[in-house]
C-alpha atoms as a PDB file:
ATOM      1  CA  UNK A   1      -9.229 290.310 124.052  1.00  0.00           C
ATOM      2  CA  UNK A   2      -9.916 291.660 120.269  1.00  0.00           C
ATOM      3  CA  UNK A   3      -7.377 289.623 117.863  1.00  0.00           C
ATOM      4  CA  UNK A   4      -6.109 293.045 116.681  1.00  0.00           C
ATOM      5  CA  UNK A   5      -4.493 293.986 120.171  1.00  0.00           C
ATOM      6  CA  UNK A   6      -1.128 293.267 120.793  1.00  0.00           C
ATOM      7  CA  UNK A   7      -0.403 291.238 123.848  1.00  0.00           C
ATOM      8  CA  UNK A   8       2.583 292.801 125.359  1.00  0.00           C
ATOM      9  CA  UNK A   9       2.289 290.139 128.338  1.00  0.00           C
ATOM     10  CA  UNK A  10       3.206 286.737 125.995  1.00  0.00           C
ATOM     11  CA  UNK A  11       5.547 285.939 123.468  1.00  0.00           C
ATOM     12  CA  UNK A  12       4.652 284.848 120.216  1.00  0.00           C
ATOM     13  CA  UNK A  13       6.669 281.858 119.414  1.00  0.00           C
ATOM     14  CA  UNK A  14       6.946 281.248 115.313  1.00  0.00           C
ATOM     15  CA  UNK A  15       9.450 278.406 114.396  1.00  0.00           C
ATOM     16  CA  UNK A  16      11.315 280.342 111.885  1.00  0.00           C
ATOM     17  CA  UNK A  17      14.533 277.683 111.965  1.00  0.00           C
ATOM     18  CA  UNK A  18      16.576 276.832 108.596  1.00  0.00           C
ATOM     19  CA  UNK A  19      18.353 273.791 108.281  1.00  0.00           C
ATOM     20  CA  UNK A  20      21.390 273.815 105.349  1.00  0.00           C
ATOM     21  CA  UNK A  21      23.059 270.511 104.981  1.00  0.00           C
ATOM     22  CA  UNK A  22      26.397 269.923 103.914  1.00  0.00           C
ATOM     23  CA  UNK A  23      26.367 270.743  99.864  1.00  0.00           C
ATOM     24  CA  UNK A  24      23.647 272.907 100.594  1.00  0.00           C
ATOM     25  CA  UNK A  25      23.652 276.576  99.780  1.00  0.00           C
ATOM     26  CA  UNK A  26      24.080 279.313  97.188  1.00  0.00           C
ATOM     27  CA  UNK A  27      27.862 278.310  95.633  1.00  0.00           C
ATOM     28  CA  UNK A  28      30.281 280.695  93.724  1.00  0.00           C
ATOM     29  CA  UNK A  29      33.602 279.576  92.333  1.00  0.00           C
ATOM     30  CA  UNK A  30      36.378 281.896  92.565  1.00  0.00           C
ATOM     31  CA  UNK A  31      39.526 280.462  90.484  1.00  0.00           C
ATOM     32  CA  UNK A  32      39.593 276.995  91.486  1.00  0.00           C
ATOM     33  CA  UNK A  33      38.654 277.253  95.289  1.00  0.00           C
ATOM     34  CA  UNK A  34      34.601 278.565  96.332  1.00  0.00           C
ATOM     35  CA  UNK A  35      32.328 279.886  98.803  1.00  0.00           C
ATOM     36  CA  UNK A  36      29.137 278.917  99.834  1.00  0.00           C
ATOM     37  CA  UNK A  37      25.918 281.042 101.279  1.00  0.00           C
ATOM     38  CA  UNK A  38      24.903 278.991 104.624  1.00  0.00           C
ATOM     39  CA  UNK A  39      23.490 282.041 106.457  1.00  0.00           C
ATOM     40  CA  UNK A  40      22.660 284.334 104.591  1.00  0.00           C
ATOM     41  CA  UNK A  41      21.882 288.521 105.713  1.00  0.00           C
ATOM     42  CA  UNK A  42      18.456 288.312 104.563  1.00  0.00           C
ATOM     43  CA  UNK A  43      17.772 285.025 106.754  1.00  0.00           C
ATOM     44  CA  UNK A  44      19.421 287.019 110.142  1.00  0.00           C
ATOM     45  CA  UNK A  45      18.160 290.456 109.450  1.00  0.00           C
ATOM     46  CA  UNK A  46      22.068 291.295 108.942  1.00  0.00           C
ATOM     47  CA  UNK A  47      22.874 290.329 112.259  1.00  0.00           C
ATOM     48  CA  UNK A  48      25.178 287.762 110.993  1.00  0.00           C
ATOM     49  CA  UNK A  49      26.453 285.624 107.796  1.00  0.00           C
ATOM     50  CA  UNK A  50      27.884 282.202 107.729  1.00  0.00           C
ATOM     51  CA  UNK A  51      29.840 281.351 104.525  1.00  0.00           C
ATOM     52  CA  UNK A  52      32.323 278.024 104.048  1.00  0.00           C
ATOM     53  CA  UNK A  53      35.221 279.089 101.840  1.00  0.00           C
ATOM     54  CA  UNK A  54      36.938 276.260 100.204  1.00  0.00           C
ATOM     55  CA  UNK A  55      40.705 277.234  99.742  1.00  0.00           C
ATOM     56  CA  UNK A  56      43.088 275.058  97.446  1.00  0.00           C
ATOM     57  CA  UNK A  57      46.671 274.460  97.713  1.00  0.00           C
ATOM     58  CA  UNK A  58      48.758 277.228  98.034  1.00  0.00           C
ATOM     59  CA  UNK A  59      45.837 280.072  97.578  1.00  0.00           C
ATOM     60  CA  UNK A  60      45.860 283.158  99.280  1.00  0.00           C
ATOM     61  CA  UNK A  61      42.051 283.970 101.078  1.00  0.00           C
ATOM     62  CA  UNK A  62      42.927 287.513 102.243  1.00  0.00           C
ATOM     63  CA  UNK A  63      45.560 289.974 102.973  1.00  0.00           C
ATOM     64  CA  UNK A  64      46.066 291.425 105.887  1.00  0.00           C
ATOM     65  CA  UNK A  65      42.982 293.793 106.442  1.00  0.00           C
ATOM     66  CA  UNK A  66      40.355 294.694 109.111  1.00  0.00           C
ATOM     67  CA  UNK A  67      37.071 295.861 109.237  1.00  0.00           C
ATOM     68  CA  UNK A  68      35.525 298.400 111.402  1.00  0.00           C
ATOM     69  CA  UNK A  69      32.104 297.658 112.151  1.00  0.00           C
ATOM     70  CA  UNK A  70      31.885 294.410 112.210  1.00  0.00           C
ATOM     71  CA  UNK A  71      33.352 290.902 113.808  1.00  0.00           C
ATOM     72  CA  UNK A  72      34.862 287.959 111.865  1.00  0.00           C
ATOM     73  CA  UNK A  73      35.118 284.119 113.305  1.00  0.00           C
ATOM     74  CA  UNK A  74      37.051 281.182 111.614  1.00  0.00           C
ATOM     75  CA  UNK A  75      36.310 277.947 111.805  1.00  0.00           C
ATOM     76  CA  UNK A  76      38.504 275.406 110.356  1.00  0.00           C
ATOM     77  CA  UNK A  77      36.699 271.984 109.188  1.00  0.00           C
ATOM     78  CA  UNK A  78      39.592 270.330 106.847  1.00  0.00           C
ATOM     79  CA  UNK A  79      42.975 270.773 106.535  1.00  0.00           C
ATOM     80  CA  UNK A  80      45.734 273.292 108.086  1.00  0.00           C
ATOM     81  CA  UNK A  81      43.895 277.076 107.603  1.00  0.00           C
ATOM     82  CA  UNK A  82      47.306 279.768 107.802  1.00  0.00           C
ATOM     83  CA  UNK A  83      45.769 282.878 109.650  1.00  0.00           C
ATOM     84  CA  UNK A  84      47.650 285.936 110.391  1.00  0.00           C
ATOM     85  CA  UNK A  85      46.233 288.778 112.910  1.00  0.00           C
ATOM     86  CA  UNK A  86      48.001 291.092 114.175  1.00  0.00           C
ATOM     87  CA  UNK A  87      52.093 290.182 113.761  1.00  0.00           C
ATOM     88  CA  UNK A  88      51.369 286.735 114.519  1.00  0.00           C
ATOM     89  CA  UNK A  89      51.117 284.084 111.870  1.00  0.00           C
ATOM     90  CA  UNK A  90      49.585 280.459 113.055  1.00  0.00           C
ATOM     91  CA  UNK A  91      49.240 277.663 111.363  1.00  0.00           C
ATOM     92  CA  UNK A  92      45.251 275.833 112.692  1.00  0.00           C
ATOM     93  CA  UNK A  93      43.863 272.185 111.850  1.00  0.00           C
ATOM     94  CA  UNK A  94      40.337 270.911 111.905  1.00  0.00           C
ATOM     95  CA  UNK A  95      38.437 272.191 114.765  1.00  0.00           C
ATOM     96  CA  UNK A  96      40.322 275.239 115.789  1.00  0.00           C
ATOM     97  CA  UNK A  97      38.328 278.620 116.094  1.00  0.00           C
ATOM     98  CA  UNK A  98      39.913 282.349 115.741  1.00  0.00           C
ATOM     99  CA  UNK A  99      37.550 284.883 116.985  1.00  0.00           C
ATOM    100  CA  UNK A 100      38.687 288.163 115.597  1.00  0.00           C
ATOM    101  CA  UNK A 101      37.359 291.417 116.649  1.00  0.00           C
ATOM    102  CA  UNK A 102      36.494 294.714 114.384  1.00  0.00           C
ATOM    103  CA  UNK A 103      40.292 296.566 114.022  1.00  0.00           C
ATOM    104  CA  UNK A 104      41.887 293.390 114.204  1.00  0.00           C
ATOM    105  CA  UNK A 105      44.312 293.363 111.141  1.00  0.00           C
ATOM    106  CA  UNK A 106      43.840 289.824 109.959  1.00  0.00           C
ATOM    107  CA  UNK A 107      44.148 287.444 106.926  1.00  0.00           C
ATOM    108  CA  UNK A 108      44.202 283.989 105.690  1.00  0.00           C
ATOM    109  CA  UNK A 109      45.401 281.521 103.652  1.00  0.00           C
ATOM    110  CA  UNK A 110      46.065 278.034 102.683  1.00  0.00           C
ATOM    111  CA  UNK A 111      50.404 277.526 102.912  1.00  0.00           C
ATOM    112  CA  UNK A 112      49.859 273.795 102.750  1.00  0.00           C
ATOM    113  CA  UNK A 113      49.379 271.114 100.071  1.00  0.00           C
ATOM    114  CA  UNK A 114      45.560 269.978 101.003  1.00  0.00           C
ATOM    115  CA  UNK A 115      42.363 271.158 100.320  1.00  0.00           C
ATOM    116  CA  UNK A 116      41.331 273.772 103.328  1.00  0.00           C
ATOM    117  CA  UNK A 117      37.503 274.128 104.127  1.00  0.00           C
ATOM    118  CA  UNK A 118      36.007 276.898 106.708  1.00  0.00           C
ATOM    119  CA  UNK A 119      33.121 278.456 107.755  1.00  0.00           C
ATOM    120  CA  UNK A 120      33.772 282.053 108.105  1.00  0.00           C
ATOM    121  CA  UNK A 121      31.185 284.083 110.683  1.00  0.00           C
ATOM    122  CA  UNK A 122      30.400 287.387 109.919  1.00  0.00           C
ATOM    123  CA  UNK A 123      28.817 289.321 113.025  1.00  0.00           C
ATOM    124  CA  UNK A 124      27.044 291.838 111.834  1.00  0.00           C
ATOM    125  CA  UNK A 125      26.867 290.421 108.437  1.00  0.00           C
ATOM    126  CA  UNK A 126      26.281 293.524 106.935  1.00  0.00           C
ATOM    127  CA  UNK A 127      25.562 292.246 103.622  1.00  0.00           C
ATOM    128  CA  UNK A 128      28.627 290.361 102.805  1.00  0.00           C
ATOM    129  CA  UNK A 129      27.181 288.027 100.257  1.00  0.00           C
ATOM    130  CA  UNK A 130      27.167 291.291  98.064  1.00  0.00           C
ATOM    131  CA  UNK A 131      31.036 291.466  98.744  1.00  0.00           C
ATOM    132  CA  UNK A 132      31.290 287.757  97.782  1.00  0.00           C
ATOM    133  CA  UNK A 133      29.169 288.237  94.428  1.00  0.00           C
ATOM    134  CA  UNK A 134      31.730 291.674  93.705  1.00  0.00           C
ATOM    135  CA  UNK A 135      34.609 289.858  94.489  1.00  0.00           C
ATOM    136  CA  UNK A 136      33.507 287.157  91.734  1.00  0.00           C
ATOM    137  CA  UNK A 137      33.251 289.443  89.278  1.00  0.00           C
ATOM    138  CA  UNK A 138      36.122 291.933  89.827  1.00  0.00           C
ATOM    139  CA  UNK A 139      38.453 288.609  90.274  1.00  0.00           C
ATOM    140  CA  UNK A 140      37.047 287.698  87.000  1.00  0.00           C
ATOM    141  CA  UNK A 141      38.086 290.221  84.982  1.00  0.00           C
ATOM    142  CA  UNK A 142      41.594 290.160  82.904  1.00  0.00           C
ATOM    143  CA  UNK A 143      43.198 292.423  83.884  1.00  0.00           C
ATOM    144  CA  UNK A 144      42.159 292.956  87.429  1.00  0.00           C
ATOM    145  CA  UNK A 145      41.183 296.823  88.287  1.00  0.00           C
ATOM    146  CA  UNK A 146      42.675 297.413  91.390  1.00  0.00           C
ATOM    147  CA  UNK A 147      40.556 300.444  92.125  1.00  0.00           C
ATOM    148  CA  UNK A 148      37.250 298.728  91.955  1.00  0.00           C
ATOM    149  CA  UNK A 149      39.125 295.691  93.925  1.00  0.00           C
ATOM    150  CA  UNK A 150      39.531 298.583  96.693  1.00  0.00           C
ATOM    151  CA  UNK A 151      36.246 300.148  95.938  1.00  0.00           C
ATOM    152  CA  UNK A 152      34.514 296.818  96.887  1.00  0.00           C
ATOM    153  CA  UNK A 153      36.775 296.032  99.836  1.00  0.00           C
ATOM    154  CA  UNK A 154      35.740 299.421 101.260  1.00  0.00           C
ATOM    155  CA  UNK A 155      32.061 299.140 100.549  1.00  0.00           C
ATOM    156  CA  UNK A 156      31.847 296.078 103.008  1.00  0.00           C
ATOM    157  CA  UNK A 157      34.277 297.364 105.743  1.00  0.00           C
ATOM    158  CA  UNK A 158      37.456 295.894 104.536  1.00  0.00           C
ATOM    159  CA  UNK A 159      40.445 298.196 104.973  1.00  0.00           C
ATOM    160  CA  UNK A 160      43.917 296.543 103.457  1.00  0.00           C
ATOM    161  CA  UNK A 161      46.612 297.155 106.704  1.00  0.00           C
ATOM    162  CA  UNK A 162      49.434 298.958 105.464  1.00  0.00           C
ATOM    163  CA  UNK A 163      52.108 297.098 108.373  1.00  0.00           C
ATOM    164  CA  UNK A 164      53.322 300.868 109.463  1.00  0.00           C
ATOM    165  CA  UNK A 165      50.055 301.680 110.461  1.00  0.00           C
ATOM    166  CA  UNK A 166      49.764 298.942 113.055  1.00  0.00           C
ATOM    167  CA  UNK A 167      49.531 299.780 116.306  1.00  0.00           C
ATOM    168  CA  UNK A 168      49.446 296.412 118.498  1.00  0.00           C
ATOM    169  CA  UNK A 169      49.111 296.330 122.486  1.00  0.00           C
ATOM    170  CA  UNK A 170      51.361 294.467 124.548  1.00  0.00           C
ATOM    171  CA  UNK A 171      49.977 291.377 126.745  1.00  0.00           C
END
């Protein structure tokens, strides 16, 4: 068989793994909490993005919003993580996992007086370290422009949830 013909019968297998260990990663502050790159969009061809947000005392992570394209996990590695979706408001320790599907209205903070870390899971990822890097930079500015604060939020399918437009199913 010529080296230039494909073989459609095998699989080529190419360890393409990345390892990031803790402290490891492209870091942005934003105020005095951060978020870190793990998995990055370019590493998954977009198929997903894994970021660890570091939230401090009393710090707001999002509003209530949702996205409509793509999927959004939480994990919770330290501290008590506040996370609202839908009407419901929970308060999750270490360990716990939220799963929260595209036009899920959802949001997050930290209500407590700890440090909260997560890894947030972004499925597609659809780019959202360029939301991160915006985010930086509009949250940096004095005063805030609320219209390119929206204009970003849109731009990586995040829609603020106005509470009279929610329409929630019954169990």
């Amino acid at each position: 068989m010529d080296n230039m013909t494909e073989n459609y019968l095998e699989d080529m297998l190419v360890d393409n793994s990345h390892i990031i260990h803790p402290g490891e990663g492209e870091k942005m502050q934003l105020g005095s909490g951060s978020f870190t790159y793990k998995i990055t969009s370019d590493l998954t061809n977009d198929q997903m993005g894994i970021y660890e947000i570091v939230l401090q005392p009393k710090t707001i992570g999002a509003n209530l919003h949702y996205h409509r394209f793509m999927d959004e996990t939480f994990i919770v590695t330290e501290g008590t993580l506040t996370v609202m979706h839908g009407t419901e408001k929970k308060q999750l320790s270490k360990g716990a996992v939220v799963f929260v599907p595209r036009f899920t209205p959802h949001g997050f903070k930290n209500d407590s007086d700890e440090i909260v870390r997560l890894m947030l899971v972004f499925n597609p990822s659809m780019k959202r370290e360029g939301f991160f890097k915006g985010l930086h930079q509009i949250l940096g500015e004095d005063p805030i422009n609320p219209e390119k604060y929206q204009k970003l939020y849109n731009k990586y399918d995040s829609f603020l949830v106005d509470s009279a437009q929610m329409i929630l199913k019954t169990k």
